[in-house]
Protein backbone atom coordinates (compact mmCIF):
# COMPACT_ATOMS: atom_id res chain seq x y z
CA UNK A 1 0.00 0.00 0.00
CA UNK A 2 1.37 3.50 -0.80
CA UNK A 3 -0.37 7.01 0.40
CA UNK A 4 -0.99 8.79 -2.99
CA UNK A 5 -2.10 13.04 -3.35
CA UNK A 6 -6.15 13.59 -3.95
CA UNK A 7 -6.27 13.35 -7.30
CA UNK A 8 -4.28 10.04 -7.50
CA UNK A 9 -6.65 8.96 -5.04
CA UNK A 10 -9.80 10.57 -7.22
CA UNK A 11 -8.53 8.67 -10.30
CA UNK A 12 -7.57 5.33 -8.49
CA UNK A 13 -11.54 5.35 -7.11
CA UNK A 14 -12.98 6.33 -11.05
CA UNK A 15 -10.99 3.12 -12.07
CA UNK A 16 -12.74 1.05 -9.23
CA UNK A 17 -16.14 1.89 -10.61
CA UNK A 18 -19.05 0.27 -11.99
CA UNK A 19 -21.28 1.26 -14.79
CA UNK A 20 -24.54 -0.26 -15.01
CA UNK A 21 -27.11 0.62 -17.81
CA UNK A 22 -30.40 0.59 -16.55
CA UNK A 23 -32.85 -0.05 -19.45
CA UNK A 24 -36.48 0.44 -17.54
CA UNK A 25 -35.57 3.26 -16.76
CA UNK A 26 -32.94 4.62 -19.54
CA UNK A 27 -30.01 5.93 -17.43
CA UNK A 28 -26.41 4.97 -16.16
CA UNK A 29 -25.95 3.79 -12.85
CA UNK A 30 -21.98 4.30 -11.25
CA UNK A 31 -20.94 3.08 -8.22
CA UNK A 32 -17.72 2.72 -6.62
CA UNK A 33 -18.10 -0.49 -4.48
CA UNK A 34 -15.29 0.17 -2.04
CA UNK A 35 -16.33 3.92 -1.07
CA UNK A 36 -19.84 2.85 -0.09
CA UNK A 37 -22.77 4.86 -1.04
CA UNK A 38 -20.60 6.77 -3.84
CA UNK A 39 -22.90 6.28 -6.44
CA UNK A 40 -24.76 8.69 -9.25
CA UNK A 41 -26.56 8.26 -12.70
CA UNK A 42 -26.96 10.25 -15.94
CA UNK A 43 -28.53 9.79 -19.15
CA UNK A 44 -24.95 8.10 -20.90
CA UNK A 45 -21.97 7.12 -19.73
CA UNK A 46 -20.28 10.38 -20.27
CA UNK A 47 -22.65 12.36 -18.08
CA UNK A 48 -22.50 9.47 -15.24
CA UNK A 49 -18.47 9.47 -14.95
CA UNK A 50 -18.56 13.09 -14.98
CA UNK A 51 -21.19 13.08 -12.37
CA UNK A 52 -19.23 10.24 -10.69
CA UNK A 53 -15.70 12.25 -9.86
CA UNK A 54 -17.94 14.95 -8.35
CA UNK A 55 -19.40 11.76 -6.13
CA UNK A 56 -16.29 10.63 -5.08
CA UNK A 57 -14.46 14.15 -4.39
CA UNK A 58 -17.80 14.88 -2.28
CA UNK A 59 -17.78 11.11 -0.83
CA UNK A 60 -13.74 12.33 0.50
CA UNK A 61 -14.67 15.53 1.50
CA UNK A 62 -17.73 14.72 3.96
CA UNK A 63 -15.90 11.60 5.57
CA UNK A 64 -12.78 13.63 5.81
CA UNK A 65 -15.14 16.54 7.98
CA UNK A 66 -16.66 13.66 10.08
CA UNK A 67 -13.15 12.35 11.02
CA UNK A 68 -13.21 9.19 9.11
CA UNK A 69 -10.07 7.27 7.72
CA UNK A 70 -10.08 7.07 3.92
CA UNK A 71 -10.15 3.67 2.92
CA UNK A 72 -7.40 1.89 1.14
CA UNK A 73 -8.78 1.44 -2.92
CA UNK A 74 -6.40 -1.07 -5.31
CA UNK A 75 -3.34 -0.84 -3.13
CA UNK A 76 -3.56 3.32 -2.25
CA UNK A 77 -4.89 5.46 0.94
CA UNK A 78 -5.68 9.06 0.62
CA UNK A 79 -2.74 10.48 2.14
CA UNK A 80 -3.36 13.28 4.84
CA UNK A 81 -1.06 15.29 7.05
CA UNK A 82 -1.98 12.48 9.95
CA UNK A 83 -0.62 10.23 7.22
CA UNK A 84 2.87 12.44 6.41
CA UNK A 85 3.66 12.40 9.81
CA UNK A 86 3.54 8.59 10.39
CA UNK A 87 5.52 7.97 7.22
């Protein structure tokens, strides 16, 4: 595991996603399975990874305010300045 800068970690999470296309209803689902709860949808798959990076930067920034430790996504943590003084 390696502590990585925000956007590493923003880019690491977009690659972790999952797109499903919801034909009832005629959107894209995303999800990010290992931040739970980060999901969005649009009407392509454009608009929903679009939408998705503003999920996951707001996903960081609200569990970040409530204290919460960032979790590790394929082999990277979110590295803070609790982080840069443990290294």
């Amino acid at each position: 595991m390696r502590y990585v800068g925000w956007h590493e970690y923003v880019r690491t999470a977009l690659k972790a996603a999952e797109y499903h296309k919801d034909t009832e209803v005629g959107c894209v689902a995303a999800t990010v399975p290992v931040l739970p709860g980060c999901m969005t949808q649009a009407d392509n798959f454009e608009e929903a990874r679009d939408n998705l990076i503003d999920a996951i930067e707001l996903w960081i920034m609200v569990g970040l305010r409530e204290g919460e430790e960032m979790p590790e996504v394929n082999g990277v943590r979110l590295a803070t300045s609790q982080e840069r003084f443990m290294i």
